[in-house]
Protein backbone atom coordinates (compact mmCIF):
# COMPACT_ATOMS: atom_id res chain seq x y z
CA UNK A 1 -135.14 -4.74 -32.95
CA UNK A 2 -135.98 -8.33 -32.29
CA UNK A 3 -135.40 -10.93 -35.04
CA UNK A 4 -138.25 -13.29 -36.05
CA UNK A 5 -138.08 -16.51 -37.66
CA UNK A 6 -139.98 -15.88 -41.07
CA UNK A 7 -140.40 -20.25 -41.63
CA UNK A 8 -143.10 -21.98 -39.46
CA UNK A 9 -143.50 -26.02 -39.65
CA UNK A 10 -147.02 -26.78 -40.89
CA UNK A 11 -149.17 -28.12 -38.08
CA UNK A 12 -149.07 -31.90 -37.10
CA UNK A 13 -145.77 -32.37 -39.73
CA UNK A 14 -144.11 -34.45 -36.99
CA UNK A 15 -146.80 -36.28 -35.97
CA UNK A 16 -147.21 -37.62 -39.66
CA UNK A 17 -143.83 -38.03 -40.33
CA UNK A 18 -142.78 -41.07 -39.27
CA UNK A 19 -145.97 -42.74 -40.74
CA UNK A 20 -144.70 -41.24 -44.35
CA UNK A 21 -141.05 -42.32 -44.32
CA UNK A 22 -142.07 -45.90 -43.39
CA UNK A 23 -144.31 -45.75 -46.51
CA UNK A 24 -140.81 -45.27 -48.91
CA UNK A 25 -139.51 -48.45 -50.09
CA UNK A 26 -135.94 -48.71 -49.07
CA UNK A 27 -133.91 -49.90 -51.80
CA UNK A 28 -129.84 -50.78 -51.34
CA UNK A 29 -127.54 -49.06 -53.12
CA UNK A 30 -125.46 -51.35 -55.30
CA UNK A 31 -121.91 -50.35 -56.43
CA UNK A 32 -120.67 -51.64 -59.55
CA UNK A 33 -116.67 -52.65 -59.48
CA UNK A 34 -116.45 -53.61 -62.39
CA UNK A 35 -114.98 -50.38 -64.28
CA UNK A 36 -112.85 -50.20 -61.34
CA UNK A 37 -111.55 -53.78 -61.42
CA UNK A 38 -110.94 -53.18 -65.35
CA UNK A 39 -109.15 -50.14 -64.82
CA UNK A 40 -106.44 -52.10 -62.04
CA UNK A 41 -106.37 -54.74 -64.17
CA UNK A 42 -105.55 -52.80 -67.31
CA UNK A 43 -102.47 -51.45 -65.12
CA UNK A 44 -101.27 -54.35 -63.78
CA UNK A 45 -101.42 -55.82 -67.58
CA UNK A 46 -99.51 -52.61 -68.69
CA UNK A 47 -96.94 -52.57 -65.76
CA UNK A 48 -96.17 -56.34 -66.60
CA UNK A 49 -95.69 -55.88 -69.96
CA UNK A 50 -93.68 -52.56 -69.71
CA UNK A 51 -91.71 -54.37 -66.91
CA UNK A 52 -91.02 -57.38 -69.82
CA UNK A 53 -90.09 -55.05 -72.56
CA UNK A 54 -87.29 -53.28 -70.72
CA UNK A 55 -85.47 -56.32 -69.39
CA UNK A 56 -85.79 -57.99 -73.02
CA UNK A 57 -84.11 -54.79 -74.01
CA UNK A 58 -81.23 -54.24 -71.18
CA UNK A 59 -78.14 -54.40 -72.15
CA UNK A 60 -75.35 -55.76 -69.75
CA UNK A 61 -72.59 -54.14 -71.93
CA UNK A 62 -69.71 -52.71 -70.07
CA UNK A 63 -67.46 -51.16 -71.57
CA UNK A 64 -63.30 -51.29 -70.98
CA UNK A 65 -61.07 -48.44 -70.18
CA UNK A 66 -59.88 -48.55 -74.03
CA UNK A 67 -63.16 -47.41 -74.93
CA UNK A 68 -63.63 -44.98 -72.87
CA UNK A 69 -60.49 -43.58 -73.32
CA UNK A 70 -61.31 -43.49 -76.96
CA UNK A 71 -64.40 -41.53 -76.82
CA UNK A 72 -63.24 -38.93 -74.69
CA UNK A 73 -59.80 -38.44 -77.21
CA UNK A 74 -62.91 -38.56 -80.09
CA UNK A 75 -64.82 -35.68 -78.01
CA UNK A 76 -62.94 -33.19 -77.78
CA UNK A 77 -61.56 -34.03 -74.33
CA UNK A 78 -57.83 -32.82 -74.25
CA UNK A 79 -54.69 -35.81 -73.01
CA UNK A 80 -54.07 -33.62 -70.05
CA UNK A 81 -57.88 -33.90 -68.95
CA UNK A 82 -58.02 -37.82 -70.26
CA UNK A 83 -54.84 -38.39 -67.67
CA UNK A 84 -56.76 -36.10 -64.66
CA UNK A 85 -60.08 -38.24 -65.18
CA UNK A 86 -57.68 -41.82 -65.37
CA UNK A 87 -56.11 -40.59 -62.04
CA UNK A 88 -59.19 -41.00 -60.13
């Protein structure tokens, strides 16, 4: 069984063709940046003032051996475990 083609080109199609693309007005395609300049710069503006907030709010607290001694004696933590953790 031999397999035929059902589509044909209608005659002289080529020959006209390149007469009726030349005849469509080429236009550029212009991309707009602007949402996409908005949206980095709405980042950047939220990343600095993310970036401000938490070193406003660090604290350079350290705390002494006395307190942590005390907290763990608060918690629950046994003298025996208080010595094994001071030992390290």
């Amino acid at each position: 069984m031999r397999k035929q083609v059902p589509y044909s080109v209608p005659d002289g199609y080529f020959d006209s063709l390149n007469s009726r693309l030349s005849s469509i007005p080429q236009q550029r395609a212009r991309v707009n940046f602007l949402p996409y300049l908005a949206m980095a710069a709405s980042f950047l503006i939220l990343l600095a003032v993310g970036n401000f907030i938490l070193n406003r709010t660090a604290s350079s607290y350290q705390a002494d051996d006395s307190e942590i001694i005390e907290y763990l004696i608060e918690s629950g933590t046994t003298l025996a475990q208080v010595e094994n953790i001071m030992d390290y």
